[in-house]
C-alpha atoms as a PDB file:
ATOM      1  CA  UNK A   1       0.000   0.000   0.000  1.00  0.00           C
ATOM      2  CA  UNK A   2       2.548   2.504   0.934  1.00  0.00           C
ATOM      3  CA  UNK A   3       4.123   1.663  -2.396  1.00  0.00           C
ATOM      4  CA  UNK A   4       0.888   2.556  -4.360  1.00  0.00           C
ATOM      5  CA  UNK A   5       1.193   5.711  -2.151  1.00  0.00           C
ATOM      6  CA  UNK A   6       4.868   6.751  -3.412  1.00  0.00           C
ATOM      7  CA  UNK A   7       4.163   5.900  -6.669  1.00  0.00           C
ATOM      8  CA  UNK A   8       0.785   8.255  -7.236  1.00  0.00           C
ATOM      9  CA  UNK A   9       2.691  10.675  -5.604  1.00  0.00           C
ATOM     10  CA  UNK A  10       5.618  10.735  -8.176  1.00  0.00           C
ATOM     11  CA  UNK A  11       3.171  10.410 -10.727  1.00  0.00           C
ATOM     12  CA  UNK A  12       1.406  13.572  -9.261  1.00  0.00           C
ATOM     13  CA  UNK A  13       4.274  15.780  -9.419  1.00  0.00           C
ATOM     14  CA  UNK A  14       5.455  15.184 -12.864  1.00  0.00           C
ATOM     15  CA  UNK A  15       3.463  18.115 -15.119  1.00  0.00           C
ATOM     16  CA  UNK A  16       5.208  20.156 -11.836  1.00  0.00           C
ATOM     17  CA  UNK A  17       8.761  18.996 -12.931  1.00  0.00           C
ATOM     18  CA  UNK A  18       8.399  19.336 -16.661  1.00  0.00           C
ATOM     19  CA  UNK A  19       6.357  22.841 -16.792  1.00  0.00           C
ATOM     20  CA  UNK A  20       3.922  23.485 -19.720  1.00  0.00           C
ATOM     21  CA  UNK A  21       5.415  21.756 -22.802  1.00  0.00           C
ATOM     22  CA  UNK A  22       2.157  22.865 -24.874  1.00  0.00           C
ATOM     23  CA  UNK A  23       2.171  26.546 -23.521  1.00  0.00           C
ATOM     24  CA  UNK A  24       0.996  28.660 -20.873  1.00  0.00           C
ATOM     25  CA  UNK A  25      -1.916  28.296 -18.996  1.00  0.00           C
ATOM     26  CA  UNK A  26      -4.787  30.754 -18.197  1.00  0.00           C
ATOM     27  CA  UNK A  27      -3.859  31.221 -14.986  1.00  0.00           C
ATOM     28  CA  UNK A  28      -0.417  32.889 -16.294  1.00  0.00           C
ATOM     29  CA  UNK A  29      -2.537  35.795 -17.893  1.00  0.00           C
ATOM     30  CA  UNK A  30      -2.161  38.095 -14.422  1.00  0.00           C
ATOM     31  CA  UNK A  31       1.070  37.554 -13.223  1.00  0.00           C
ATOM     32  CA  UNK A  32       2.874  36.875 -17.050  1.00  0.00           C
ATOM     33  CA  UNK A  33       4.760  34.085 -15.740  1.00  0.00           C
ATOM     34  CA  UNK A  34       4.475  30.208 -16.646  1.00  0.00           C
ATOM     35  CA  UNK A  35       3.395  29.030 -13.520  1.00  0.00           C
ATOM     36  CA  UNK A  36       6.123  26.401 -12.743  1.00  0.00           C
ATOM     37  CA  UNK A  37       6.130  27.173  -8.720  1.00  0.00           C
ATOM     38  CA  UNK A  38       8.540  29.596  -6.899  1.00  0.00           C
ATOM     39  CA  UNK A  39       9.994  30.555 -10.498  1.00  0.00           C
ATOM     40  CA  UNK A  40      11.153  34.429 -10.146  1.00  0.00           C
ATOM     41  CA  UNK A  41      11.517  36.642 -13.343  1.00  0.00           C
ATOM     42  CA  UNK A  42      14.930  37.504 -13.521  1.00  0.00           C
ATOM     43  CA  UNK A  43      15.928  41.188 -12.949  1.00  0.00           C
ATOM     44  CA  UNK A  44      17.408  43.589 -15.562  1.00  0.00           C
ATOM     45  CA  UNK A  45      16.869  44.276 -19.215  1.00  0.00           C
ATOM     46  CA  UNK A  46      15.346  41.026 -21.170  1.00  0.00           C
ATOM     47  CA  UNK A  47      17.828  39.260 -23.852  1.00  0.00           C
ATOM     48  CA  UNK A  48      14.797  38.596 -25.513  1.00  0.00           C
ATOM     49  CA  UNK A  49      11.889  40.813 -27.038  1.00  0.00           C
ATOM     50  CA  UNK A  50       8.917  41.517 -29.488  1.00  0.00           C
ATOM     51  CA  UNK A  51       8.756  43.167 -33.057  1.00  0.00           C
ATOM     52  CA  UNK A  52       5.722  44.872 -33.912  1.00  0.00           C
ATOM     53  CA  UNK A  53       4.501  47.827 -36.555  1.00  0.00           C
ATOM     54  CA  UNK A  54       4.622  51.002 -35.131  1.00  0.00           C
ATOM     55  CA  UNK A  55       0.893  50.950 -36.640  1.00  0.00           C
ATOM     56  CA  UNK A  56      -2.436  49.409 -37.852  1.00  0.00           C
ATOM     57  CA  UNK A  57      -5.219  50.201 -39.796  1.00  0.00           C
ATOM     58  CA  UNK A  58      -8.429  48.377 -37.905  1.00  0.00           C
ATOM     59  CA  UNK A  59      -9.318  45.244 -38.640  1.00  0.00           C
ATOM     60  CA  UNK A  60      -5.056  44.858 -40.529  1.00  0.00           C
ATOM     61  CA  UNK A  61      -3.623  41.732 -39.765  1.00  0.00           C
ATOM     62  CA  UNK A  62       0.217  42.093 -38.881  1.00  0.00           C
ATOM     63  CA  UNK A  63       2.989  39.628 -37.617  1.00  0.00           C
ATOM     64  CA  UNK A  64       4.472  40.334 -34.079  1.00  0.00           C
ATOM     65  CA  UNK A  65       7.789  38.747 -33.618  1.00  0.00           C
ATOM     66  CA  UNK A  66       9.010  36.947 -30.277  1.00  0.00           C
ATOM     67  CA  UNK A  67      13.075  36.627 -31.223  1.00  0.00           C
ATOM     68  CA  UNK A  68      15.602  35.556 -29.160  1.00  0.00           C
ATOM     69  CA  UNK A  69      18.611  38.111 -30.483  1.00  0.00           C
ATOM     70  CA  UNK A  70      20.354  35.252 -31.487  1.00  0.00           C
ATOM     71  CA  UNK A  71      19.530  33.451 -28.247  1.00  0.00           C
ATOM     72  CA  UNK A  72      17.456  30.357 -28.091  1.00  0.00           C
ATOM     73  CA  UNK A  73      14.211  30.126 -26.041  1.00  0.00           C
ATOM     74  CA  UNK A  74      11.576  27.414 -25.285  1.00  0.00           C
ATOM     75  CA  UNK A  75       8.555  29.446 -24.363  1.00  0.00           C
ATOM     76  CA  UNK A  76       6.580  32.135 -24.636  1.00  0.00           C
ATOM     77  CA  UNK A  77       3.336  34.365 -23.846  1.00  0.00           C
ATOM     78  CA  UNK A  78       2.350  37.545 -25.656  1.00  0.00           C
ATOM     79  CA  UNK A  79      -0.786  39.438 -24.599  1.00  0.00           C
ATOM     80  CA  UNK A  80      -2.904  42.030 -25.953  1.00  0.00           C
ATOM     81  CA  UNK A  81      -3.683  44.967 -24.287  1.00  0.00           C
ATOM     82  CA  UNK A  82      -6.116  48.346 -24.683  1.00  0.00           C
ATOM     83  CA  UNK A  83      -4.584  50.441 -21.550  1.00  0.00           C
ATOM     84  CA  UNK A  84      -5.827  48.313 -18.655  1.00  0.00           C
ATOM     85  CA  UNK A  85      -8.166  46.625 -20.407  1.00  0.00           C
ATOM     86  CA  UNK A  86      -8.115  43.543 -22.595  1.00  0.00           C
ATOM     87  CA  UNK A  87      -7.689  43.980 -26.599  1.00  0.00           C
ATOM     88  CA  UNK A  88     -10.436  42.467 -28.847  1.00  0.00           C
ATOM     89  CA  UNK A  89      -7.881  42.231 -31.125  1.00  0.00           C
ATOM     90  CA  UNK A  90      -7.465  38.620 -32.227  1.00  0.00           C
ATOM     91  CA  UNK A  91      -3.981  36.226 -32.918  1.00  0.00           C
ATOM     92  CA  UNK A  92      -5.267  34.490 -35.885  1.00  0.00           C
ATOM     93  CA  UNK A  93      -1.888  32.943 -36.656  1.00  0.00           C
ATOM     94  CA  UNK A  94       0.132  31.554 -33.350  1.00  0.00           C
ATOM     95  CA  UNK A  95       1.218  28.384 -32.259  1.00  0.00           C
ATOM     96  CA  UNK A  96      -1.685  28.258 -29.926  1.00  0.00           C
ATOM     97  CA  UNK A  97      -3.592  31.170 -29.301  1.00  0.00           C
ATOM     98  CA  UNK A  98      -6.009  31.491 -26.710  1.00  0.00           C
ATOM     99  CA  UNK A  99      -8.117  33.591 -24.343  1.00  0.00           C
ATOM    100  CA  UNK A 100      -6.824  35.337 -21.279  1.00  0.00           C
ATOM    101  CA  UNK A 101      -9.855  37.839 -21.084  1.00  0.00           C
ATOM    102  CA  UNK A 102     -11.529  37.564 -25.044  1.00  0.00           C
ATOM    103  CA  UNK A 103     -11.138  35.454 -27.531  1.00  0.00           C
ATOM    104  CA  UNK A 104      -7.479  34.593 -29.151  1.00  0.00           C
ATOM    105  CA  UNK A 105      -6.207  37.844 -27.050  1.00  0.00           C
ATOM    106  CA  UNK A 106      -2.890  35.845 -26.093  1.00  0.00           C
ATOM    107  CA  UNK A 107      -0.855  33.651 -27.953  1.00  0.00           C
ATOM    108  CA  UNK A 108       1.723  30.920 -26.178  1.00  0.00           C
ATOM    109  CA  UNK A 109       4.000  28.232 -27.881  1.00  0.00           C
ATOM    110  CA  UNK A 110       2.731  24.767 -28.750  1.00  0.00           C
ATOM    111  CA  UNK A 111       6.203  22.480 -27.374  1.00  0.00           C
ATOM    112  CA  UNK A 112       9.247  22.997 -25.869  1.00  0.00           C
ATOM    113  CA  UNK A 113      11.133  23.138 -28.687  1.00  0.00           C
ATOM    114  CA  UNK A 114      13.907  25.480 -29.204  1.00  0.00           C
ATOM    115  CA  UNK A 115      13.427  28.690 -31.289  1.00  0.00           C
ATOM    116  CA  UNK A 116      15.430  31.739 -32.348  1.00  0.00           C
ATOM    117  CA  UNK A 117      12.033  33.431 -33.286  1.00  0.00           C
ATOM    118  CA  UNK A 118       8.198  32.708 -33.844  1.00  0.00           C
ATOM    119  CA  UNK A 119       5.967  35.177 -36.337  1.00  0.00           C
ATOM    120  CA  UNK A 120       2.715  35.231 -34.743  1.00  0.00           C
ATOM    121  CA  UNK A 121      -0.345  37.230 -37.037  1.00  0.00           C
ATOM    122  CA  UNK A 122      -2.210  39.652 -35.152  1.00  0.00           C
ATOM    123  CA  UNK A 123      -5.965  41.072 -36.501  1.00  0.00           C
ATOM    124  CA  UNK A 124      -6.471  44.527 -35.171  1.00  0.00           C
ATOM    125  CA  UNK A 125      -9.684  45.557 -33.584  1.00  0.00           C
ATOM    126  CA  UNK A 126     -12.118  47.157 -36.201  1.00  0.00           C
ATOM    127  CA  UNK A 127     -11.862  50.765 -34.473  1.00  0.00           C
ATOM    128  CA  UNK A 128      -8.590  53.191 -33.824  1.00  0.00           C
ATOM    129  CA  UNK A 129      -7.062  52.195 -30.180  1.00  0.00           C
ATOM    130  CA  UNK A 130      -3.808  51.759 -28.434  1.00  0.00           C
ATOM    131  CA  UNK A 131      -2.456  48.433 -28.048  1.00  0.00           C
ATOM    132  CA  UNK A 132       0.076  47.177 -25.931  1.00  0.00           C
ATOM    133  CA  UNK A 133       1.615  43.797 -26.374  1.00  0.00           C
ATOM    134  CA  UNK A 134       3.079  42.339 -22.510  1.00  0.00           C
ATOM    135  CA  UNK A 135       5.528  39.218 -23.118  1.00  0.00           C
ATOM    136  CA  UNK A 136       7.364  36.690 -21.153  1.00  0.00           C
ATOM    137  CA  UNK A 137       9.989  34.523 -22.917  1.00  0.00           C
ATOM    138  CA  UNK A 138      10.906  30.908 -21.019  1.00  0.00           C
ATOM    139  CA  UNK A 139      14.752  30.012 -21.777  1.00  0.00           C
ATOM    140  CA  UNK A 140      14.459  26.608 -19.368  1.00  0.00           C
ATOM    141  CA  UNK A 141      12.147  25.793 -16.181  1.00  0.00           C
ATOM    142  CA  UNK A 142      14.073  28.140 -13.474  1.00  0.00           C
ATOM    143  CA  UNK A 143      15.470  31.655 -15.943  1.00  0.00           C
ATOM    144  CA  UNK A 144      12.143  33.913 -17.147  1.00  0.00           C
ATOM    145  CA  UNK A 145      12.189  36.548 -18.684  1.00  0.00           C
ATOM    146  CA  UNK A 146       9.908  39.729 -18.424  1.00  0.00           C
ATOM    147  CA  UNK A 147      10.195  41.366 -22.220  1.00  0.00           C
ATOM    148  CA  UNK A 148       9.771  45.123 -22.532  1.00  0.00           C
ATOM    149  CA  UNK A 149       6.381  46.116 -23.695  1.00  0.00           C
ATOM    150  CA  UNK A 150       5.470  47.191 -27.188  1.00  0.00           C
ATOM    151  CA  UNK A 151       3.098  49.455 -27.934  1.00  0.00           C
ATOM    152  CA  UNK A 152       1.298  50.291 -31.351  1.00  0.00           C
ATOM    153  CA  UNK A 153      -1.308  52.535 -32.442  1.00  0.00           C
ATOM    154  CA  UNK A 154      -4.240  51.451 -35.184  1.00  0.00           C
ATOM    155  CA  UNK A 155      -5.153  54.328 -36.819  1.00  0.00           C
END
């Protein structure tokens, strides 16, 4: 019995060992981090970032780029933003996009595969706003990193 015990147990803590292979979950939305326990965002500028247009006309798709600068990285999560509040903007082209707050308003990666960069397509809302794009970029389990916002305006 007490090996049935040990052995559920181990089984249990498994998805906490090996993170989110197939991207981030919902829950990362409010913090921007992956979730994978006591994990701390590491302090100072990001190696990483995001590429967007400066602009959009509403309802323009356009590709936002997650790059590494040369650096590999396993994960990420990009969210849409209208000041505080969530964009209706859509990804329509991500590894797996999905909803934080509307639908397709975030975007995450789909394995833990290393990349140098993913393209990710972006619809605009159909009006002229402000949208700011948050992003976290997972190198490995333990070193996170906090990208610098990117802001564009549709027009």
């Amino acid at each position: 019995m007490a090996r049935l015990v040990c052995a559920l147990v181990l089984v249990g803590l498994v998805p906490l060992v090996y993170g989110r292979s197939s991207g981030a979950p919902t829950d990362a939305c409010t913090t921007m981090t992956p979730q994978h326990g006591d994990t701390v965002v590491q302090a100072g500028p990001s190696p990483y970032g995001i590429a967007a247009p400066n602009t959009a006309a509403p309802g323009q798709q356009i590709t936002i780029r997650v790059h590494g600068g040369g650096a590999v990285f396993k994960g990420f999560l990009v969210r849409a933003l209208e000041g505080a509040n969530p964009s209706t903007g859509q990804f329509v082209v991500a590894p797996n996009a999905f909803q934080c707050d509307n639908p397709s308003d975030s975007a995450t990666h789909a394995n833990p595969n290393p990349k140098n960069m993913v393209d990710l397509t972006w619809q605009a809302p159909p009006y002229a706003t402000s949208v700011t794009f948050q992003s976290t970029v997972v190198f490995n389990f333990t070193t996170i990193h906090r990208n610098a916002p990117v802001t564009i305006q549709v027009l």
